[in-house]
N, C-alpha and C. Protein backbone atom coordinates (compact mmCIF):
# COMPACT_ATOMS: atom_id res chain seq x y z
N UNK A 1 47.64 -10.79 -19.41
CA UNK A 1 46.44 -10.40 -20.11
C UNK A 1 45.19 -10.90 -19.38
N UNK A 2 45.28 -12.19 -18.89
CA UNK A 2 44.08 -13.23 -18.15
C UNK A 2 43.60 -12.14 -16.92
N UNK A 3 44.74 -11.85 -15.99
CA UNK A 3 44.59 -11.22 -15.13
C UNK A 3 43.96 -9.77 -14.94
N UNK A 4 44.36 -9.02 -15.64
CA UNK A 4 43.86 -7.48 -15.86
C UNK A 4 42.78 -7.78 -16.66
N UNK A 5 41.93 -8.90 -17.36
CA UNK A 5 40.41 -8.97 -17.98
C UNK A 5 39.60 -9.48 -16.29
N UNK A 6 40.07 -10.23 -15.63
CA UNK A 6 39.54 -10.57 -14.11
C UNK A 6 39.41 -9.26 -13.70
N UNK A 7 40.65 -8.85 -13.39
CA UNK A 7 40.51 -7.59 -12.36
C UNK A 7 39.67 -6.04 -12.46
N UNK A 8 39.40 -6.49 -14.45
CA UNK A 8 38.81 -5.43 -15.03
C UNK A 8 37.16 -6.04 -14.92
N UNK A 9 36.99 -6.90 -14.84
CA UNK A 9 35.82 -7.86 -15.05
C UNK A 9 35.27 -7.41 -13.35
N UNK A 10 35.77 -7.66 -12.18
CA UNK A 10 35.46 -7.60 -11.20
C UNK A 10 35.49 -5.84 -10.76
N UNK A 11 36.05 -5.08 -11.27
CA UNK A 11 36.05 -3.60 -11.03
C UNK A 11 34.55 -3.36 -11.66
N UNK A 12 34.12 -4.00 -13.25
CA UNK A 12 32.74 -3.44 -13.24
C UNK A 12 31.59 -3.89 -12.61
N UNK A 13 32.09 -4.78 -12.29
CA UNK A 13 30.79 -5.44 -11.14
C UNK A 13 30.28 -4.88 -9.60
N UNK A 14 31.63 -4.09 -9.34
CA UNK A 14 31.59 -3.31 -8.00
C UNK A 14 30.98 -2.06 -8.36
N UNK A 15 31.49 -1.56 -9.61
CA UNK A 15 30.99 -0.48 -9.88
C UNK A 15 29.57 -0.23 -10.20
N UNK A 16 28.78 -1.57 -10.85
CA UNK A 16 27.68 -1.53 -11.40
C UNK A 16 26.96 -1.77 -9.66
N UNK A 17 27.64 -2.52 -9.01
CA UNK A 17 26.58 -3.01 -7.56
C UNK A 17 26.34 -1.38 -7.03
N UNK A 18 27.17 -0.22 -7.13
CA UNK A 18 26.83 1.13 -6.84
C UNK A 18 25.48 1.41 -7.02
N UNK A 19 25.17 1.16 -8.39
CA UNK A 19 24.58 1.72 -9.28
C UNK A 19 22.96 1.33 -9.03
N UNK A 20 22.96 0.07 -8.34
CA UNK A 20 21.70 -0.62 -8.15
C UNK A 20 20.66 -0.10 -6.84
N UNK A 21 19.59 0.02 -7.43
CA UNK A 21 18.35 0.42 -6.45
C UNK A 21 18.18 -0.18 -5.53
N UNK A 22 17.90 0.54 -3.97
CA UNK A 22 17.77 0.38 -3.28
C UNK A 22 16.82 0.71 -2.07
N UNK A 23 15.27 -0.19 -2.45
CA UNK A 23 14.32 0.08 -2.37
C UNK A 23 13.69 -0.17 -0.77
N UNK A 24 13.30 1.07 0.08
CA UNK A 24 12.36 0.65 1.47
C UNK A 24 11.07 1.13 1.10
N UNK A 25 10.23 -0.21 1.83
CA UNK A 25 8.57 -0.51 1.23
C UNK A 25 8.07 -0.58 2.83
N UNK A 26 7.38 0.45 3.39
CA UNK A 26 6.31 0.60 4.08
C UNK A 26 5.06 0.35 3.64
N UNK A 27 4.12 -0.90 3.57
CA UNK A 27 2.64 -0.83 3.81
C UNK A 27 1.91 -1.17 5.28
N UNK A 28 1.43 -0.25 5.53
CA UNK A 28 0.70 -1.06 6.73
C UNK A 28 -0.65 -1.93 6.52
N UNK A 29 -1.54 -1.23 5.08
CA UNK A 29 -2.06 -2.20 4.79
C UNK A 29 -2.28 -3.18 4.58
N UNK A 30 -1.70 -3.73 3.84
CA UNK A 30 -1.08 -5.11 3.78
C UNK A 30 0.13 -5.88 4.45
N UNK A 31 0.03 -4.97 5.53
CA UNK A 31 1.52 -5.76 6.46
C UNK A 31 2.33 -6.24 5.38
N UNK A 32 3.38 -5.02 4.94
CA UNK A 32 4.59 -5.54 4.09
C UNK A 32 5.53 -4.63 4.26
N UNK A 33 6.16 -4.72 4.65
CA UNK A 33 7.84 -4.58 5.33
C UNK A 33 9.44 -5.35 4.70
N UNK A 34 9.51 -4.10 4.05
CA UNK A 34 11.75 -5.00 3.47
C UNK A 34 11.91 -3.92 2.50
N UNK A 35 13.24 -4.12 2.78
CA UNK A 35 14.23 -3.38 1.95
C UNK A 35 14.66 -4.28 1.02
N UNK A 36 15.01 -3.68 0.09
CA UNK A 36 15.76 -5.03 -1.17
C UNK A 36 16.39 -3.99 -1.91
N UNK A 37 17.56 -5.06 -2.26
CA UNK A 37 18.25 -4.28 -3.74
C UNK A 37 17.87 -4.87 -4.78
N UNK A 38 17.33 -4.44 -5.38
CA UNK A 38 16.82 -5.13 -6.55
C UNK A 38 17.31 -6.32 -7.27
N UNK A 39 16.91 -7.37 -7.50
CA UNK A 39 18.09 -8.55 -8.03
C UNK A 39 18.51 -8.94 -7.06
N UNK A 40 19.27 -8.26 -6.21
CA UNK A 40 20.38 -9.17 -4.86
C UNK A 40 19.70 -9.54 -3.89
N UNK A 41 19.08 -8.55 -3.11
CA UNK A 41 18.81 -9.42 -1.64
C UNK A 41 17.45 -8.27 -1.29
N UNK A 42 16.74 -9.36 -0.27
CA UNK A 42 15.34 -8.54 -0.02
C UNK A 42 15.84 -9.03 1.66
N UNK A 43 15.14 -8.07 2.25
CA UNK A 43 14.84 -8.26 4.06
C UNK A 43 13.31 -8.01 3.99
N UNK A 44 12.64 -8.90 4.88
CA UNK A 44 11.22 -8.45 5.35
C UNK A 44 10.92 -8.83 6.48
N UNK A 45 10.27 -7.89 7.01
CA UNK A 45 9.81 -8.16 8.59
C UNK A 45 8.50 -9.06 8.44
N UNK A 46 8.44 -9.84 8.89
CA UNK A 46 7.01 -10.78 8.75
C UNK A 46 6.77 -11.14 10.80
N UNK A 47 5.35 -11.21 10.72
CA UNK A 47 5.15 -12.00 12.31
C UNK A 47 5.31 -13.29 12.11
N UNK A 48 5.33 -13.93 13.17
CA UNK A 48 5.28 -15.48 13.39
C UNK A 48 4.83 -15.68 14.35
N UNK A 49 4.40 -16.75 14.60
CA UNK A 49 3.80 -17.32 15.51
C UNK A 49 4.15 -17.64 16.89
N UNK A 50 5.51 -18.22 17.19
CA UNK A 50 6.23 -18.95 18.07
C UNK A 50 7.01 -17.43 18.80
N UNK A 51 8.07 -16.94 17.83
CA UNK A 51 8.68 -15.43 18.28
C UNK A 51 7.87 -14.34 17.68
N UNK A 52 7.77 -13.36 18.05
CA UNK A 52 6.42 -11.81 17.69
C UNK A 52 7.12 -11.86 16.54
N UNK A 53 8.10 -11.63 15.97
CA UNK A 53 8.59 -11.24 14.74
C UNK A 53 9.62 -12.32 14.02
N UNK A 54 9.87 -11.97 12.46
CA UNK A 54 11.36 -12.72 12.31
C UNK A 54 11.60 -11.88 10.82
N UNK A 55 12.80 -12.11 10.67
CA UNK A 55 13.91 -11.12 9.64
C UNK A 55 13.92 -12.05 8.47
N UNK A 56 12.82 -12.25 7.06
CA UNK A 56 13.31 -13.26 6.08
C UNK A 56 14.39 -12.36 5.17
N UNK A 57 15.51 -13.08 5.22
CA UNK A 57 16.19 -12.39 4.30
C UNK A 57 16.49 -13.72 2.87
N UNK A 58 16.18 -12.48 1.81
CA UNK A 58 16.01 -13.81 0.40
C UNK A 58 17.33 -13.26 -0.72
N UNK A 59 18.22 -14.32 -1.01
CA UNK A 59 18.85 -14.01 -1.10
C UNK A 59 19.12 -14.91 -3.21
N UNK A 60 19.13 -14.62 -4.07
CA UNK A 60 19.05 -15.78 -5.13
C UNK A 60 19.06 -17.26 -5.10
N UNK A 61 18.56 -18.14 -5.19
CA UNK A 61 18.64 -19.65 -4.51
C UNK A 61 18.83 -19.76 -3.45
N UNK A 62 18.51 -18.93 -2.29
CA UNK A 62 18.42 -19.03 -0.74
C UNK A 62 17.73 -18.17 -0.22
N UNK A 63 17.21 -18.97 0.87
CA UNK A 63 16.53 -17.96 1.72
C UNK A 63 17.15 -18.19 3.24
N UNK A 64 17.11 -16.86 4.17
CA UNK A 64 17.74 -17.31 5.77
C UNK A 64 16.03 -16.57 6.43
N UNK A 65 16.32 -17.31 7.48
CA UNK A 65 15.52 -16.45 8.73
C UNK A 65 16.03 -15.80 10.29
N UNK A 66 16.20 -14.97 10.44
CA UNK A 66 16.23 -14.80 11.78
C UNK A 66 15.14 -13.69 12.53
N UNK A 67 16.00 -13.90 14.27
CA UNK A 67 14.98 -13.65 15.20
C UNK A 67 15.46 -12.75 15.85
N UNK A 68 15.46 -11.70 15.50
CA UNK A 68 15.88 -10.36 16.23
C UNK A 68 15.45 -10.24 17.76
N UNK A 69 14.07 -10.40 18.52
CA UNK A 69 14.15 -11.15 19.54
C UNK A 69 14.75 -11.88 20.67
N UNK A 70 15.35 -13.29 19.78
CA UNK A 70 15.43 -14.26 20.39
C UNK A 70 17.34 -13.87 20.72
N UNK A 71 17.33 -13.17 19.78
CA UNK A 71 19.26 -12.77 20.11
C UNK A 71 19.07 -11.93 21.74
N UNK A 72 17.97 -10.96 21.62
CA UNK A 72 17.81 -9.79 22.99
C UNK A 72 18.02 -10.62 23.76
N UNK A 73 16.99 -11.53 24.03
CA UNK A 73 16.76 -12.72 25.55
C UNK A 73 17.42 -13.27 25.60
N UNK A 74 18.97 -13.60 24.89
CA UNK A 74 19.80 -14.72 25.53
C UNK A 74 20.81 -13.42 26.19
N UNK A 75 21.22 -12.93 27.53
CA UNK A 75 22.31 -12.09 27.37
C UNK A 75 23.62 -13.00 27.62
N UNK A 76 24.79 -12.22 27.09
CA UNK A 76 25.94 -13.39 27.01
C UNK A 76 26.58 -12.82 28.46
N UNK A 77 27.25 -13.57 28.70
CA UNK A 77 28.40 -13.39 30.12
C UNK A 77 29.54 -12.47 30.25
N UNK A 78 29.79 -11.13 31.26
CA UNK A 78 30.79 -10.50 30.89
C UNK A 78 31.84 -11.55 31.41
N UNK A 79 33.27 -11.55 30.92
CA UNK A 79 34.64 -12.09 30.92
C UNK A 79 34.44 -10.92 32.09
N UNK A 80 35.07 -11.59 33.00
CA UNK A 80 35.48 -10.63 33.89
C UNK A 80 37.20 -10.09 33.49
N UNK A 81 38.32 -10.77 33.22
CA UNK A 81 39.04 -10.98 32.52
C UNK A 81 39.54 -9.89 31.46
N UNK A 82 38.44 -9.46 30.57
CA UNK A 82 38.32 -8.83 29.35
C UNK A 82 38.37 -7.32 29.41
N UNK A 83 39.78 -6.75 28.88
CA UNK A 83 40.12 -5.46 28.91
C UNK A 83 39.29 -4.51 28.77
N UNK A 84 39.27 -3.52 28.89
CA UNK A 84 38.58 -2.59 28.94
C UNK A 84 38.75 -1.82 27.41
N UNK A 85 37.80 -1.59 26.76
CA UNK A 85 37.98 -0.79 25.10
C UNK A 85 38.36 0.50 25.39
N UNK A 86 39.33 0.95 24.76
CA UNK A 86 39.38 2.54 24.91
C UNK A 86 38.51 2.96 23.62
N UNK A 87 38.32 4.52 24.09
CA UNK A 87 37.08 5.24 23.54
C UNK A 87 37.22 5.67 21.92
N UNK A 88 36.48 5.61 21.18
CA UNK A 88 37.26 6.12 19.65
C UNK A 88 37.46 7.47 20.14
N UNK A 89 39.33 8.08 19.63
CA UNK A 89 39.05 9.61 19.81
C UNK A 89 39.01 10.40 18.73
N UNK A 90 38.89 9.12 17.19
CA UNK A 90 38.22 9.72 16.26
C UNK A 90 36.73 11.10 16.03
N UNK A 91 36.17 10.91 16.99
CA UNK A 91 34.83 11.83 17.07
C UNK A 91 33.73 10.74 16.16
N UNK A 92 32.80 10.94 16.31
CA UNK A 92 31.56 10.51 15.80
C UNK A 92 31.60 10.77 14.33
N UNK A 93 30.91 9.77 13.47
CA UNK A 93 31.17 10.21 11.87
C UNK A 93 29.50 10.59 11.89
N UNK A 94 28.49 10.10 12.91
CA UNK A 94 27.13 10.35 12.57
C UNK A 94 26.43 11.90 13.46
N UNK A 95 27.02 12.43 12.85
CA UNK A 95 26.69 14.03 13.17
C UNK A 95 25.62 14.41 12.68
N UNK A 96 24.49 15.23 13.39
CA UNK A 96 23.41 15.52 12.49
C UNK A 96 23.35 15.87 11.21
N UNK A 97 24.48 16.92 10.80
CA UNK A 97 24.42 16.79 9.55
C UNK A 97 25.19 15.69 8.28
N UNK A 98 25.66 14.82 8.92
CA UNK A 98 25.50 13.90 7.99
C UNK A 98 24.24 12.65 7.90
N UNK A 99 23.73 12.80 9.10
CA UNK A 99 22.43 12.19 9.04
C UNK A 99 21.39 12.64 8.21
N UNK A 100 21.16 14.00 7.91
CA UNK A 100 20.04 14.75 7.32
C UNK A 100 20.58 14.74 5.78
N UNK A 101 21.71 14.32 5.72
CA UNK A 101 22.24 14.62 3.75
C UNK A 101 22.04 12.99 4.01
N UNK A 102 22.33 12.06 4.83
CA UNK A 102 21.92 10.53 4.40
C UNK A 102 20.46 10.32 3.92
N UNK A 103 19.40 11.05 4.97
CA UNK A 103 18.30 11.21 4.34
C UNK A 103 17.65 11.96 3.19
N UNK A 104 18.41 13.05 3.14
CA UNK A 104 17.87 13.72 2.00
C UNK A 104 18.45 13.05 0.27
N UNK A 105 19.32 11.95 0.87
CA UNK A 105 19.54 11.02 -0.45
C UNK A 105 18.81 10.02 -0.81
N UNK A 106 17.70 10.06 0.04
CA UNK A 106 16.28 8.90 -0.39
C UNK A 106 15.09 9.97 -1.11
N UNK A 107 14.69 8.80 -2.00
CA UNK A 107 13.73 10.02 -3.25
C UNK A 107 12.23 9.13 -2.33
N UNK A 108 11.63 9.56 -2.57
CA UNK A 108 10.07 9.34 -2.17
C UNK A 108 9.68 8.77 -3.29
N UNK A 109 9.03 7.58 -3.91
CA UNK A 109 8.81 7.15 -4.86
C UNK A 109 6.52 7.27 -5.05
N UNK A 110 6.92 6.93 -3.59
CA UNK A 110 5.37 6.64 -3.88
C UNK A 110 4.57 7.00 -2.12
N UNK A 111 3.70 7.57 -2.01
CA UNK A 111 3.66 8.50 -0.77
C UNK A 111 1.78 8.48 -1.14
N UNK A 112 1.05 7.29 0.43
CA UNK A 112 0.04 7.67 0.51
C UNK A 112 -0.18 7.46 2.06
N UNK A 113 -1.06 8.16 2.11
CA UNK A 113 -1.90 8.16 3.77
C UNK A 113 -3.82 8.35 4.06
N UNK A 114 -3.72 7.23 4.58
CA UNK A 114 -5.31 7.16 4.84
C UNK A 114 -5.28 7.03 6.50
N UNK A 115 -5.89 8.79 6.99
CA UNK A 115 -5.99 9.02 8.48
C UNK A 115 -7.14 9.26 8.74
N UNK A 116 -7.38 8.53 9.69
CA UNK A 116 -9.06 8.99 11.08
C UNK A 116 -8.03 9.13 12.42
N UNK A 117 -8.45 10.19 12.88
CA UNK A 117 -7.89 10.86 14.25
C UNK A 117 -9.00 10.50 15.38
N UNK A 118 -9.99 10.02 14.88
CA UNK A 118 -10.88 9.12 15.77
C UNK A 118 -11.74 10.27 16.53
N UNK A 119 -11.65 11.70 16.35
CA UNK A 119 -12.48 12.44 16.65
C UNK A 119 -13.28 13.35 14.93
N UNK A 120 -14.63 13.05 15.08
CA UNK A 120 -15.11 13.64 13.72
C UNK A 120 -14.82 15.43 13.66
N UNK A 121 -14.65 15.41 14.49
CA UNK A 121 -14.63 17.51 14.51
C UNK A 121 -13.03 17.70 14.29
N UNK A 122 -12.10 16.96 14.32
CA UNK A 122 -10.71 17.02 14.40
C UNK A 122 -10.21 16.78 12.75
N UNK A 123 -11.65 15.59 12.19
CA UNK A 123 -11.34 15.13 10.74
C UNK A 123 -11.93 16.14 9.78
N UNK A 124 -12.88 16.67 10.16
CA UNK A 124 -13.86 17.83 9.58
C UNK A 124 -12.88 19.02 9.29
N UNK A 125 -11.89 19.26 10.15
CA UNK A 125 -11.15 20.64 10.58
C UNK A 125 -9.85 19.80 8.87
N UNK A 126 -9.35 18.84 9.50
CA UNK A 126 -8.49 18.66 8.71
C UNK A 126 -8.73 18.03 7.00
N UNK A 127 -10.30 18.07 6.68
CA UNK A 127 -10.75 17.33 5.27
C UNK A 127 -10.05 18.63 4.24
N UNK A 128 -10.43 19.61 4.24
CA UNK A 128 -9.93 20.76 3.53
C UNK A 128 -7.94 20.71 3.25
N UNK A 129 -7.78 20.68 4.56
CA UNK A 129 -6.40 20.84 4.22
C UNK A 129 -5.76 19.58 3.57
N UNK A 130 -6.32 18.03 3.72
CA UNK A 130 -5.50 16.98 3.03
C UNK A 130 -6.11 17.59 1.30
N UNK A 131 -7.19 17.82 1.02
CA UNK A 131 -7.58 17.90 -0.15
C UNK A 131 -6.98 18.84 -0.57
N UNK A 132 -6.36 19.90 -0.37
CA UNK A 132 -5.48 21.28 -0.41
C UNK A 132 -4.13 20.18 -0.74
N UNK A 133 -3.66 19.64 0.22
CA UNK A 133 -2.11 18.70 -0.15
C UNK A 133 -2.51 17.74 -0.94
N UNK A 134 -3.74 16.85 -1.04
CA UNK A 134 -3.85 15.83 -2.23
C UNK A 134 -3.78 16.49 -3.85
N UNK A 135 -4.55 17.99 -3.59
CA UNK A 135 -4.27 18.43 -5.08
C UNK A 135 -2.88 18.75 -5.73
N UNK A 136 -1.93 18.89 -4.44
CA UNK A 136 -0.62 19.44 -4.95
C UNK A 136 0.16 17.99 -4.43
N UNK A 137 0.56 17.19 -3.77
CA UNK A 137 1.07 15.88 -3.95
C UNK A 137 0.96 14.65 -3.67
N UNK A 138 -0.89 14.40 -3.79
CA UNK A 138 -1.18 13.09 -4.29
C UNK A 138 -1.64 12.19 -3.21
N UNK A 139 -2.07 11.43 -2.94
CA UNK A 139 -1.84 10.07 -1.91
C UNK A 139 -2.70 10.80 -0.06
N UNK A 140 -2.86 11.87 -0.05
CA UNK A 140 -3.13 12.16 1.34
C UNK A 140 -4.72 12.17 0.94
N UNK A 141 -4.98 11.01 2.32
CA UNK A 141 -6.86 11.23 2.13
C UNK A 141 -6.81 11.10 3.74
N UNK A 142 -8.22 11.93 4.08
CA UNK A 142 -8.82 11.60 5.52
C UNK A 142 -9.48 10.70 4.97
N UNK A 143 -10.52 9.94 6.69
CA UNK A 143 -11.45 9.17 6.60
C UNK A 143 -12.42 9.76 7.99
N UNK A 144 -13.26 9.00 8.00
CA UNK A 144 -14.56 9.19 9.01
C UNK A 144 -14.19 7.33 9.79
N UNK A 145 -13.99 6.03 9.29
CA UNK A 145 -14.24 4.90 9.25
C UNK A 145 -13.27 4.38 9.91
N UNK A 146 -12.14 4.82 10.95
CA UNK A 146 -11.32 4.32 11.09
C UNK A 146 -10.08 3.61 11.03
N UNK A 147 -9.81 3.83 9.59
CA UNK A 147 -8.21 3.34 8.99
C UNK A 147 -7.61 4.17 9.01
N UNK A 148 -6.34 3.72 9.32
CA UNK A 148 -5.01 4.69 9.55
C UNK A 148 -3.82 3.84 8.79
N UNK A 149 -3.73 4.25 7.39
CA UNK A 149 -2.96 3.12 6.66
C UNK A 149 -2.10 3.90 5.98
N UNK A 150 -0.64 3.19 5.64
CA UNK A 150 0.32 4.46 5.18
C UNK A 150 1.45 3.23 4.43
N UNK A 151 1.01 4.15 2.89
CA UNK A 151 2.07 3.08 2.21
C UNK A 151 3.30 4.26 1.69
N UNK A 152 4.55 3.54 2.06
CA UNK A 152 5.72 4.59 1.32
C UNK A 152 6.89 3.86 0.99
N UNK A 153 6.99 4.42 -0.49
CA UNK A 153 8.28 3.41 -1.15
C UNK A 153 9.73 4.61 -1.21
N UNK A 154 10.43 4.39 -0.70
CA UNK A 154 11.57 5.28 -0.47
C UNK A 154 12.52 4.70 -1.89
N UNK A 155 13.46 4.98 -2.53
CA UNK A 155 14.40 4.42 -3.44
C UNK A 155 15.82 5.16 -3.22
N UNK A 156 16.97 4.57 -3.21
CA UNK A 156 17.90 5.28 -2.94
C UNK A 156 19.28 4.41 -3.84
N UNK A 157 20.28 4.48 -4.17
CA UNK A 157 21.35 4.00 -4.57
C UNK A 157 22.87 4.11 -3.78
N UNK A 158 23.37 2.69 -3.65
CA UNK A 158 24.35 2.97 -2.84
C UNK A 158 25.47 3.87 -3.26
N UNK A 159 25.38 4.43 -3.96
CA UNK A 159 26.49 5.34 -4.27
C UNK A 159 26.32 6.61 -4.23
N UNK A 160 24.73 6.94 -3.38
CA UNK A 160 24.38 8.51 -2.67
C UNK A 160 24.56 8.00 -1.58
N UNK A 161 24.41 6.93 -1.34
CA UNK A 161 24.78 6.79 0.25
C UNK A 161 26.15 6.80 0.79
N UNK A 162 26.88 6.74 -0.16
CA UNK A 162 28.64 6.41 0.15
C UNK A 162 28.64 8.37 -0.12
N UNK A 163 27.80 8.60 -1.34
CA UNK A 163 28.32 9.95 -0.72
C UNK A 163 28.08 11.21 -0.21
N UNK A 164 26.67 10.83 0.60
CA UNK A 164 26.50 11.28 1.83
C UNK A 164 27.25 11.51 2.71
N UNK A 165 28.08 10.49 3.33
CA UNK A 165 29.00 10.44 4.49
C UNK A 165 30.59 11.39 3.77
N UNK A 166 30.55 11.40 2.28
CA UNK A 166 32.03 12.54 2.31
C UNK A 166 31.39 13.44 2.55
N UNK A 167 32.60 14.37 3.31
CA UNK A 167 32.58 15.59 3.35
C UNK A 167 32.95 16.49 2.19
N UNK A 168 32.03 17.44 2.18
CA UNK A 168 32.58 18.59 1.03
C UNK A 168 33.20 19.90 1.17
């Protein structure tokens, strides 16, 4: 009885982790960068000082850092020794079209853009047409002033993503 309430206990927990949002946050405004699942774990790209970049990943009562970077610049040593891999003759599972149904399983949550093309006759040509797309979906503005800022919240759930990759 103990056992099948565990095993039933741990089946809804896998099932519910499906179920959970899975959010990518583009601002350039505010330099903010990460993916997170909501509750579980966040990634964000932040600069630093010492290496150009680093990976905070936050995790409930922990946090890690790494240096995507600092892994490039060390290269490791080939084994001279060390067999040779044969080739998968599975075929590729990332075929364009399962790439384009992986993407078309992210919803657009939140979609803005503030563009200067840095020529005024280029922004003049294009003021009509963002105001033409701002009336029908929101968030698109030119400028004259020089910002080029673009915030986009993508949302997706791992269980369009698992089934993306079946085939139908």
């Amino acid at each position: 009885m103990v056992p099948t309430i565990i095993i039933l206990i741990i089946l809804l927990l896998l099932i519910g982790l499906l179920f959970v949002p899975l959010d990518i946050y583009i601002d350039t405004k505010r330099k903010e960068y990460y993916a997170e699942l909501k509750g579980l774990a966040r990634a964000s790209i932040e600069a630093d000082k010492m290496e150009f970049i680093r990976i905070r990943i936050k995790i409930p009562f922990k946090e890690y850092y790494y240096y995507p970077l600092k892994a490039l610049s060390s290269p490791k040593k080939a084994d001279k020794n060390k067999k040779i891999k044969k080739k998968n003759t599975h075929g590729n599972r990332f075929t364009p079209k399962t790439i384009l149904r992986l993407i078309r399983s992210f919803k657009i949550k939140k979609w803005e853009i503030d563009l200067d093309t840095g020529d005024c006759i280029t922004n003049a040509k294009l003021y009509p047409l963002f105001g033409f797309m701002n009336y029908h979906f929101e968030g698109m503005h030119i400028n004259f002033e020089g910002r080029n800022e673009v915030l986009l919240l993508l949302r997706n759930r791992p269980v369009y993503i698992i089934k993306s990759f079946i085939n139908f």
